[in-house]
Protein backbone atom coordinates (compact mmCIF):
# COMPACT_ATOMS: atom_id res chain seq x y z
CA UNK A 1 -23.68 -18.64 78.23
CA UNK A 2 -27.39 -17.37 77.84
CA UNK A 3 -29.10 -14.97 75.95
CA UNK A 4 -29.37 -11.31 76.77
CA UNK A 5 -32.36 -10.37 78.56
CA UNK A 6 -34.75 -9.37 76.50
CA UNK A 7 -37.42 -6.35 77.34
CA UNK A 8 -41.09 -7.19 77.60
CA UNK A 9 -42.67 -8.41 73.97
CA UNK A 10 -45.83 -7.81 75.04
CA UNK A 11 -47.93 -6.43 72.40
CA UNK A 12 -50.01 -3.18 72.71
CA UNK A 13 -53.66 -3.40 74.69
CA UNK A 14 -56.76 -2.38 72.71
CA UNK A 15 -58.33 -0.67 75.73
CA UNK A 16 -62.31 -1.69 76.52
CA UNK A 17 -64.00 1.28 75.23
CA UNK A 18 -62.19 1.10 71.86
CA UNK A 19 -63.21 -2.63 71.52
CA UNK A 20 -66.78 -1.53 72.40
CA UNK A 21 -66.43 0.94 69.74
CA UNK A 22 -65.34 -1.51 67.51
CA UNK A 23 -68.06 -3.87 68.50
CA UNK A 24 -70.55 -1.30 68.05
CA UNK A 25 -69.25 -0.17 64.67
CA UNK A 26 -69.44 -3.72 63.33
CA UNK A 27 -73.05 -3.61 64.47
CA UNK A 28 -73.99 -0.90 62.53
CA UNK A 29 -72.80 -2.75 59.63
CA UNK A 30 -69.25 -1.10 58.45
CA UNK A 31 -66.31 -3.04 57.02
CA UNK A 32 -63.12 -3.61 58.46
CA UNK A 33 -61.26 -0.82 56.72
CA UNK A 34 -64.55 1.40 57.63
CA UNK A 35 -63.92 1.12 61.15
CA UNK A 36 -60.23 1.63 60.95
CA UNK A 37 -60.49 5.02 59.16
CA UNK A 38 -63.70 6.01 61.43
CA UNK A 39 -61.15 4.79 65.03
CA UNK A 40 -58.79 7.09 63.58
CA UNK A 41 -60.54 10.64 62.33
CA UNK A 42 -62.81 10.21 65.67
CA UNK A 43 -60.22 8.85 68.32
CA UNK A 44 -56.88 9.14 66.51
CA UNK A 45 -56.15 5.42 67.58
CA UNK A 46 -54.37 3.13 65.11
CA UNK A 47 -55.48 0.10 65.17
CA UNK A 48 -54.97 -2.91 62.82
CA UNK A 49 -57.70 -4.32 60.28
CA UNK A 50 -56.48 -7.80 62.13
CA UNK A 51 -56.71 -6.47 65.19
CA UNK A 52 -60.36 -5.27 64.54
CA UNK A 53 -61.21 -8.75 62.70
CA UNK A 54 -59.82 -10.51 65.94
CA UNK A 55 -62.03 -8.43 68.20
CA UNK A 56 -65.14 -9.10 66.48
CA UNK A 57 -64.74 -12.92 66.07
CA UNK A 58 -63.99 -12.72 69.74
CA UNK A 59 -67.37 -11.31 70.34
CA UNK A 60 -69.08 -14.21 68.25
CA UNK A 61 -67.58 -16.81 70.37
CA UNK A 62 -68.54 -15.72 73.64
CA UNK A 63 -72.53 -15.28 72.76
CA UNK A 64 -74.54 -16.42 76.02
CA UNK A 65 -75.56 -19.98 75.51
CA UNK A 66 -79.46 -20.50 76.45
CA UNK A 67 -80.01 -22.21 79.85
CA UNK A 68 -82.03 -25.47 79.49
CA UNK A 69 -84.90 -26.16 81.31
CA UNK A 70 -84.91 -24.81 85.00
CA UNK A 71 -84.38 -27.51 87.71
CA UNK A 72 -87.60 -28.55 90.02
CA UNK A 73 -85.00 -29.85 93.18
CA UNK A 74 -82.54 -27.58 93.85
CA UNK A 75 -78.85 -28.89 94.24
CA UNK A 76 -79.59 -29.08 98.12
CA UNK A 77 -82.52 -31.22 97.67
CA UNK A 78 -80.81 -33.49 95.66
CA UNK A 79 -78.09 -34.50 97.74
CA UNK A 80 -80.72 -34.61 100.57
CA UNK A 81 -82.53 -36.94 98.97
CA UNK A 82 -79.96 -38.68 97.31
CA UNK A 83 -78.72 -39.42 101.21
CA UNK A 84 -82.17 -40.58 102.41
CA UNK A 85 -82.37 -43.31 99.58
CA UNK A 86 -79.04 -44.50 100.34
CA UNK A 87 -79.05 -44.78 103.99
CA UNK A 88 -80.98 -47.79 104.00
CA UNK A 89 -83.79 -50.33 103.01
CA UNK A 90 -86.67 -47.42 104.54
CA UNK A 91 -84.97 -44.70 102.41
CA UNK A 92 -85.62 -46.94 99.27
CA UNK A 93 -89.16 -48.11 99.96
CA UNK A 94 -90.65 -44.60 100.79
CA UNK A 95 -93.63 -43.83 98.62
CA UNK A 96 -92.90 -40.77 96.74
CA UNK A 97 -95.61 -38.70 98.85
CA UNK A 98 -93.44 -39.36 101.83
CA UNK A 99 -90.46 -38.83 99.89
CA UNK A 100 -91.96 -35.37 98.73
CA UNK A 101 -92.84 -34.45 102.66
């Protein structure tokens, strides 16, 4: 015997502009309980002071990690050359000027 079927448990879905209201809020440099009291005179959305702490460490976490220094060969090039070295004792002693060509 198994368990009744249960309806979905899914919980409610903080839509995008809210969370970039909430983001934007934070920003400007109000608390948690600020923003909750400002979502609901302005919007008239309810949302939890967890909900809105959630949000904002999930904006901290996903901060755009500096590229390192941009490649001289592209992927391409690589593998191309890569292939030349490898195919044989001609490929390995190739001056780097002919290499370059």
């Amino acid at each position: 015997m198994s368990s009744p079927a249960r309806g979905p448990t899914r919980k409610s879905h903080i839509k995008t502009p809210t969370r970039v209201r909430i983001r934007t809020y934070d920003e400007m440099g109000l608390t948690q309980r600020e923003i909750v009291k400002k979502l609901i005179e302005e919007r008239g959305v309810s949302v939890h002071q967890s909900t809105i702490s959630r949000i904002i460490a999930s904006k901290r976490s996903k901060r755009i990690k500096p590229k390192g220094k941009e490649r001289k060969l592209s992927e391409r090039a690589v593998r191309y050359v890569t292939r030349l070295i490898r195919q044989g004792w001609f490929g390995r002693r190739m001056t780097y000027q002919r290499l370059i060509k």
